[in-house]
N, C-alpha and C. Protein backbone atom coordinates (compact mmCIF):
# COMPACT_ATOMS: atom_id res chain seq x y z
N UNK A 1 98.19 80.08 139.83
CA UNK A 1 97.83 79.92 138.44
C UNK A 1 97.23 81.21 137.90
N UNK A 2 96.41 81.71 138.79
CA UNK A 2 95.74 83.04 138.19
C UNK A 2 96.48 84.47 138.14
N UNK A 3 98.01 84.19 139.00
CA UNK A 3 98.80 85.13 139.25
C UNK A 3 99.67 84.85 137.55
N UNK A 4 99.74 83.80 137.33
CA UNK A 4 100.94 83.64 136.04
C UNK A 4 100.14 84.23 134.82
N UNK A 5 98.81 83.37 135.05
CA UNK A 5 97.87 84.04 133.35
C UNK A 5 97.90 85.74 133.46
N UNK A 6 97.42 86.73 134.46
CA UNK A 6 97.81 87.81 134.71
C UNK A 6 98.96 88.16 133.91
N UNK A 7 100.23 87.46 134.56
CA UNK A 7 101.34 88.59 134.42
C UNK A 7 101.94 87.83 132.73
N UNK A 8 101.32 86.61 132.29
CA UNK A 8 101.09 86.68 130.98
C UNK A 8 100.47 87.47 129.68
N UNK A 9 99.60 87.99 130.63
CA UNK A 9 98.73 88.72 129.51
C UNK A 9 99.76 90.07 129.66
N UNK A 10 100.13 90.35 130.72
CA UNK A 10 100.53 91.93 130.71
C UNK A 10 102.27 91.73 129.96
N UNK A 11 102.73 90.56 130.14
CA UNK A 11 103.43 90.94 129.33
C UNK A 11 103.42 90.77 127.62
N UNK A 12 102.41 90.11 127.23
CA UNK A 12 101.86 89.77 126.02
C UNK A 12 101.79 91.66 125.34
N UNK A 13 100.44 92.00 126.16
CA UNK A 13 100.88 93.58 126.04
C UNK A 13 101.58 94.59 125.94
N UNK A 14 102.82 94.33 126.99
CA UNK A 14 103.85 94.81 126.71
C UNK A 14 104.35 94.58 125.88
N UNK A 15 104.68 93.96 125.55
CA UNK A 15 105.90 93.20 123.72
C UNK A 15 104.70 93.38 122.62
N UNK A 16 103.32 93.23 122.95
CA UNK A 16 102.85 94.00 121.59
C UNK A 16 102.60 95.40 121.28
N UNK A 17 102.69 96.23 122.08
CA UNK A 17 102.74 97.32 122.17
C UNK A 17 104.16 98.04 121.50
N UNK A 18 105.25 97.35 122.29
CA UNK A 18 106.46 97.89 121.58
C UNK A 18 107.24 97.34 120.60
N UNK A 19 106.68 96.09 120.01
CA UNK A 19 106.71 95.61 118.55
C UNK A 19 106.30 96.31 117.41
N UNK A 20 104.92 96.96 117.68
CA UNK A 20 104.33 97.85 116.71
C UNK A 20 104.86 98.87 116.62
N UNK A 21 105.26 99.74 117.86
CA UNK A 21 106.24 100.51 117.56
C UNK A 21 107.29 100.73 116.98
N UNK A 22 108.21 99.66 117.25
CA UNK A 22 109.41 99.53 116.52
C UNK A 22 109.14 98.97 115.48
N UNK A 23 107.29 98.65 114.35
CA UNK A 23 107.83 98.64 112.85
C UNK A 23 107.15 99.60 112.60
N UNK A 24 107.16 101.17 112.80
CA UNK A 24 106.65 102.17 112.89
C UNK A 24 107.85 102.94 112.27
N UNK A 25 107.56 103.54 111.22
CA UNK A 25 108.53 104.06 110.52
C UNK A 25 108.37 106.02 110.93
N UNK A 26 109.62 106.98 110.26
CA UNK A 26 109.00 108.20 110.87
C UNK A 26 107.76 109.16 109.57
N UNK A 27 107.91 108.43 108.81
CA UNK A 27 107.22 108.88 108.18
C UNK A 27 105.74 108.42 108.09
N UNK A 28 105.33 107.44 108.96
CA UNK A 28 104.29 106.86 109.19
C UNK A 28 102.98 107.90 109.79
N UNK A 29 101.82 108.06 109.73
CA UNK A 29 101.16 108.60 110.92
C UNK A 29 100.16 107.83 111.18
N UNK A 30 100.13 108.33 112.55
CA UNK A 30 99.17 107.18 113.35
C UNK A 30 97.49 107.51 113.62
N UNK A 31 96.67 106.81 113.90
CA UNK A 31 95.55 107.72 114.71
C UNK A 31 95.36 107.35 115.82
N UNK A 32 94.52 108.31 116.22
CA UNK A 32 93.48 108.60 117.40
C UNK A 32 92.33 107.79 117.23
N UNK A 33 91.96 106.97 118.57
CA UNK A 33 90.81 106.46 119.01
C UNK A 33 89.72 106.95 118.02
N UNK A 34 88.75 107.75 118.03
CA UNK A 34 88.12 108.17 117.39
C UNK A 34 88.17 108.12 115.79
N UNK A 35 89.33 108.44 115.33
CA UNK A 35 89.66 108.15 113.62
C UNK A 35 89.82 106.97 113.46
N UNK A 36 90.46 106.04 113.79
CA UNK A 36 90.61 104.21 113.84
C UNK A 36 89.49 103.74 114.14
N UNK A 37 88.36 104.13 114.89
CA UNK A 37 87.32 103.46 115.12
C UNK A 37 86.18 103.91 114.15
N UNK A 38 86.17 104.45 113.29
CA UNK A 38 85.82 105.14 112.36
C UNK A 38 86.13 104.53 110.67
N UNK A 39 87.54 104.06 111.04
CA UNK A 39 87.73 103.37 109.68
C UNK A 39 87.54 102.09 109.69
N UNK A 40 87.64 101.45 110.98
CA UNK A 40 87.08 100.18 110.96
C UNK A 40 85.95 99.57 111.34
N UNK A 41 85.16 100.39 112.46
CA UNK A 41 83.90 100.08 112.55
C UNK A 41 83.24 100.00 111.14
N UNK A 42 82.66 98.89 111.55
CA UNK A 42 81.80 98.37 110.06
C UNK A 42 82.26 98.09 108.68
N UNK A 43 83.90 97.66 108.50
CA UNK A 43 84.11 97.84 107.30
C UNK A 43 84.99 96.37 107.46
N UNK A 44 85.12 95.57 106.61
CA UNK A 44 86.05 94.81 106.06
C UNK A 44 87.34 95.15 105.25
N UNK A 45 88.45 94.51 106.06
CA UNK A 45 89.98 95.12 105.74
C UNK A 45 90.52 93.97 105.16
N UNK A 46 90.73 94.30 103.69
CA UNK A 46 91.62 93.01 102.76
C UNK A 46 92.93 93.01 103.15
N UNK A 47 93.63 92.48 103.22
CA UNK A 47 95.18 92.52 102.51
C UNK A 47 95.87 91.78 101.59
N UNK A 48 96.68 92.25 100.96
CA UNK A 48 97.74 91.57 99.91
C UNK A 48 97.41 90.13 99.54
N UNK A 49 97.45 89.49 100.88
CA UNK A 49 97.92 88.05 100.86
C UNK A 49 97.09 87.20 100.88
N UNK A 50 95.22 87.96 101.13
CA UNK A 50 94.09 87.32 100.58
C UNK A 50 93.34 87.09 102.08
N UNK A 51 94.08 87.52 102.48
CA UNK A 51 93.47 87.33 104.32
C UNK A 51 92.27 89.13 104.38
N UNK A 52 90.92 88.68 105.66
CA UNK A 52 90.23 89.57 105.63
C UNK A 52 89.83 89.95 106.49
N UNK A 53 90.36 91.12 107.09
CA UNK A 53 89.46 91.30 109.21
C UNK A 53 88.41 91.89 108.86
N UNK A 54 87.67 91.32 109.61
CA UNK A 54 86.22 92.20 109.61
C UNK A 54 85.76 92.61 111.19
N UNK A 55 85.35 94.09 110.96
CA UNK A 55 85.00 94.81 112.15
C UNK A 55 83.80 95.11 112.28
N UNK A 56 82.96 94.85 112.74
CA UNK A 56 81.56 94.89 113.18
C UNK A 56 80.91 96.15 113.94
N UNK A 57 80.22 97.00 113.88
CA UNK A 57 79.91 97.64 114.31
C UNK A 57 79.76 97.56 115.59
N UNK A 58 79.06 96.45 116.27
CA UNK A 58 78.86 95.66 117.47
C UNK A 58 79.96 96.08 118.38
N UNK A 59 81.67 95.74 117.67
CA UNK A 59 82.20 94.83 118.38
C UNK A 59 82.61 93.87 118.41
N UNK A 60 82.03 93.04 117.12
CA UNK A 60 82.19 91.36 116.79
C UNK A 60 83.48 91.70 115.73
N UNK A 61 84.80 90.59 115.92
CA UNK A 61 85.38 90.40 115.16
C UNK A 61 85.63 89.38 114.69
N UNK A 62 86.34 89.36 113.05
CA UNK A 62 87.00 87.72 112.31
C UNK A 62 87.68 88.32 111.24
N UNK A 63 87.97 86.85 111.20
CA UNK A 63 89.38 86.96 110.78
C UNK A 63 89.29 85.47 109.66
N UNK A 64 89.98 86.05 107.94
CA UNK A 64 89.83 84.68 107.78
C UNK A 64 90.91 84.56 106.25
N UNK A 65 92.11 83.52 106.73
CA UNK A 65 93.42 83.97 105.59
C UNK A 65 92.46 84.10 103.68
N UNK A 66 91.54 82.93 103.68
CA UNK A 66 91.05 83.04 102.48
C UNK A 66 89.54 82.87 102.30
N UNK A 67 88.57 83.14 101.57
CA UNK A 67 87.37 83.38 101.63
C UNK A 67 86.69 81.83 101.97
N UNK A 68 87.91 80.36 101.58
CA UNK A 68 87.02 79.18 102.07
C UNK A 68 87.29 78.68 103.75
N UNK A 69 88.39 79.66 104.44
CA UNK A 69 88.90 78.78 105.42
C UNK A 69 87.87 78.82 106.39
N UNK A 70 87.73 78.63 107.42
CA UNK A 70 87.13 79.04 109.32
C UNK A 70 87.35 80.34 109.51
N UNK A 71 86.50 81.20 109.94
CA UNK A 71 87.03 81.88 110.53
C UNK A 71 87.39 81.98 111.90
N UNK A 72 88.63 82.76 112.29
CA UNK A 72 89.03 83.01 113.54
C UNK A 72 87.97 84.34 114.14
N UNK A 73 87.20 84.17 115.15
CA UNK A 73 86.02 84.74 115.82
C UNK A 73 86.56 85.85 117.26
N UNK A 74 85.74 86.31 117.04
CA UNK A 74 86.15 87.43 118.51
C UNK A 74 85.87 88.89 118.94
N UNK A 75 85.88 89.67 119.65
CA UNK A 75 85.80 90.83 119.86
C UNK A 75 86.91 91.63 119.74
N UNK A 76 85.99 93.13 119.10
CA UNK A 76 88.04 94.03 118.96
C UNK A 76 87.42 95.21 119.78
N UNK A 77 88.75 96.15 120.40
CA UNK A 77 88.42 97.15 121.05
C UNK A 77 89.09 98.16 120.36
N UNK A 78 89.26 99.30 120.23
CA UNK A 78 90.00 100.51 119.79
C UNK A 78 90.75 101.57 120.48
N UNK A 79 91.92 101.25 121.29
CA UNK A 79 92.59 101.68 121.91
C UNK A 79 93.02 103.31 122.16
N UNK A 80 93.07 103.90 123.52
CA UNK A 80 93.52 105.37 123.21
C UNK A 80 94.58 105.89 122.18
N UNK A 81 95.69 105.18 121.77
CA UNK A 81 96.64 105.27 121.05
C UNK A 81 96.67 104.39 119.71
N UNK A 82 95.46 104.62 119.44
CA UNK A 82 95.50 104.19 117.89
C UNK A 82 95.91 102.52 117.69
N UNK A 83 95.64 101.79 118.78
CA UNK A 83 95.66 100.40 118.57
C UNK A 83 94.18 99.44 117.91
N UNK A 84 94.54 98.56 118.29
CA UNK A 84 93.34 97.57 117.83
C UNK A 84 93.58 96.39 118.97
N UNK A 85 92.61 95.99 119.51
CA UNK A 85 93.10 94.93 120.23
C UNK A 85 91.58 93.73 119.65
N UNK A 86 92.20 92.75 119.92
CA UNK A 86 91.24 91.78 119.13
C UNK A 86 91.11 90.89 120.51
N UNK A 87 90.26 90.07 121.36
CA UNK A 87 90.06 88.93 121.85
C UNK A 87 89.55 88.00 121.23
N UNK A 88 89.77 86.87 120.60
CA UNK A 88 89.41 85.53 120.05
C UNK A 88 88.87 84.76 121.46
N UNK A 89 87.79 84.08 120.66
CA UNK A 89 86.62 82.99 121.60
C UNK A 89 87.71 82.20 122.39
N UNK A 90 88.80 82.12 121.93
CA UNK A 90 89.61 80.97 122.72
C UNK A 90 90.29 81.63 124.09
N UNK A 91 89.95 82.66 124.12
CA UNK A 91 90.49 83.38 125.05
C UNK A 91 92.11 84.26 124.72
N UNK A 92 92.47 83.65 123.60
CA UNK A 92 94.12 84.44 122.71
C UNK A 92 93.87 86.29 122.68
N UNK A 93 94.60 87.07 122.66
CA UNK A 93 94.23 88.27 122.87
C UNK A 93 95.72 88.96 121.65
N UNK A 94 95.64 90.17 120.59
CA UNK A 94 96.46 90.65 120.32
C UNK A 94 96.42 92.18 119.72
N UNK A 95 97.48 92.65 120.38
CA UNK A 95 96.92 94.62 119.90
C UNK A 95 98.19 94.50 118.67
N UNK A 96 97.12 95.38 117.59
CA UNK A 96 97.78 96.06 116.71
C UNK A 96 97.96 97.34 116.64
N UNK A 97 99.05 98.04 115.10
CA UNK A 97 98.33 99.08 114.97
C UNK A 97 98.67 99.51 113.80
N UNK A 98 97.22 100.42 113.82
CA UNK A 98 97.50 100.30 111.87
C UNK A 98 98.03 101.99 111.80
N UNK A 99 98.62 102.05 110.63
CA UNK A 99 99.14 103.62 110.89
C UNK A 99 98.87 103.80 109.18
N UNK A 100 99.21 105.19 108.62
CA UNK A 100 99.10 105.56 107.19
C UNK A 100 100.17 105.96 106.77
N UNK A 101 101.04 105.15 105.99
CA UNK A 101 102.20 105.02 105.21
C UNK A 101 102.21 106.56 104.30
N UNK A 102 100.76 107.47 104.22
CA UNK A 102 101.13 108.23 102.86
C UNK A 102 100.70 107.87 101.73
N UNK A 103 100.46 106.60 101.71
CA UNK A 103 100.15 105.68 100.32
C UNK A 103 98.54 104.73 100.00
N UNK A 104 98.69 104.38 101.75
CA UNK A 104 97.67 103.44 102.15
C UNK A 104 97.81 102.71 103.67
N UNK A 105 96.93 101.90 103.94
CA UNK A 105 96.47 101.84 105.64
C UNK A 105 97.29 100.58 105.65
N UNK A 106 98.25 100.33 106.78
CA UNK A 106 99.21 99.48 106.78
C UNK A 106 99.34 99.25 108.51
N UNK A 107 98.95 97.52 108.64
CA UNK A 107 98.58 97.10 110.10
C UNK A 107 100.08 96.48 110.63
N UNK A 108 100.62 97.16 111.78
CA UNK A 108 101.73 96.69 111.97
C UNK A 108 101.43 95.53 113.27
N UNK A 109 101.81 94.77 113.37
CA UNK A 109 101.64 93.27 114.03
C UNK A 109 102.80 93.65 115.55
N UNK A 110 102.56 92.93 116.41
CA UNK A 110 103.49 92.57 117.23
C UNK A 110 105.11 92.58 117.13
N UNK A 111 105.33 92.08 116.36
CA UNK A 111 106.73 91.57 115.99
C UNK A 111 107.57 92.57 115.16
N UNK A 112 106.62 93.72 114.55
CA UNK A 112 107.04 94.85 113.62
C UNK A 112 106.55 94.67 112.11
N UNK A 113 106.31 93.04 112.06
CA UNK A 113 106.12 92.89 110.47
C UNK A 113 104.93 93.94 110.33
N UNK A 114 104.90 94.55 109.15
CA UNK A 114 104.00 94.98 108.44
C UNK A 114 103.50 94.97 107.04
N UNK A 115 101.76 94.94 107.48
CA UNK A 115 101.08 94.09 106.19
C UNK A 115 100.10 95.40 105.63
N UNK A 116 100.48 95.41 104.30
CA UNK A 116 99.74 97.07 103.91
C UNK A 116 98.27 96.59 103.37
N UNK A 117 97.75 97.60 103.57
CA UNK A 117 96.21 97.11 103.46
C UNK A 117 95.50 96.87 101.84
N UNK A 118 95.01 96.38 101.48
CA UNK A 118 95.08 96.34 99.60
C UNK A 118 93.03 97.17 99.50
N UNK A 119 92.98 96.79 100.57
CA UNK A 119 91.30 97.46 100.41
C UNK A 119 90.68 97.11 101.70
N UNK A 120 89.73 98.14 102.00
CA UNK A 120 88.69 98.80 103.05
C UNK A 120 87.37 98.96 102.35
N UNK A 121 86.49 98.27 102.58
CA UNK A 121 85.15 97.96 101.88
C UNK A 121 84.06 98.00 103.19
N UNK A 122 82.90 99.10 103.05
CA UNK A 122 81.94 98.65 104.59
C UNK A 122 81.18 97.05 103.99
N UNK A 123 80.83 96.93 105.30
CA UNK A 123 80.39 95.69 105.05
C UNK A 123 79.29 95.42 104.84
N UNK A 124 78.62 94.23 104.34
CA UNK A 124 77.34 94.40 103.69
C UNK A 124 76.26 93.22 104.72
N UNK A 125 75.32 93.80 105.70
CA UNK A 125 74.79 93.37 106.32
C UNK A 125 75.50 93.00 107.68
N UNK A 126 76.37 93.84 107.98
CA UNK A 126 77.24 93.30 108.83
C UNK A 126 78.41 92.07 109.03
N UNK A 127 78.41 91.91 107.41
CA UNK A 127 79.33 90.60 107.42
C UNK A 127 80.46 91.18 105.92
């Protein structure tokens, strides 16, 4: 059992890793550890569709589609290659990565979809 959750997670990793890639356009640029952890430490990330990650200085992350729902809870890390990886309380785990279109900060998902960022606000009291 502990051999399958393992080689679950690693391949979870794998396919999110090269999902993001492939919705990675060439005109895209990416960052570095240091610059990504920089734009999101401490700041709340809107998008389009009314959904809001929030990055905690801590470490603490959430997640929440509209300002009345639950939020989804958890820790994020900031990857050597300009990822994001999030762990949720439930134990669910997923790396992103956000790259700069040129235009604005645009988080590409697993699967390639990509969701452009509508606003980056620090956060106020940590929330």
């Amino acid at each position: 059992m502990q051999k399958a959750l393992i080689l679950s997670a690693a391949l979870i990793a794998v396919g999110t890793a090269s999902g993001a890639q492939a919705g990675a356009r060439d005109t895209d640029r990416t960052f570095g550890r240091a610059e990504l952890a920089g734009l999101l430490s401490g700041h709340a990330v809107e998008f389009f569709d009314g959904g809001v990650s929030r990055y905690r200085g801590d470490g603490a992350y959430s997640y929440k589609y509209t300002e009345t729902d639950r939020p989804y809870i958890g820790t994020y890390v900031v990857g050597d290659s300009g990822e994001v990886c999030v762990t949720f309380l439930n134990g669910a785990r997923r790396c992103d990565v956000f790259v700069d279109d040129g235009n604005r900060l645009v988080l590409i998902v697993a699967d390639g979809t990509r969701f452009p960022v509508r606003d980056r606000r620090p956060l106020v009291d940590g929330y």
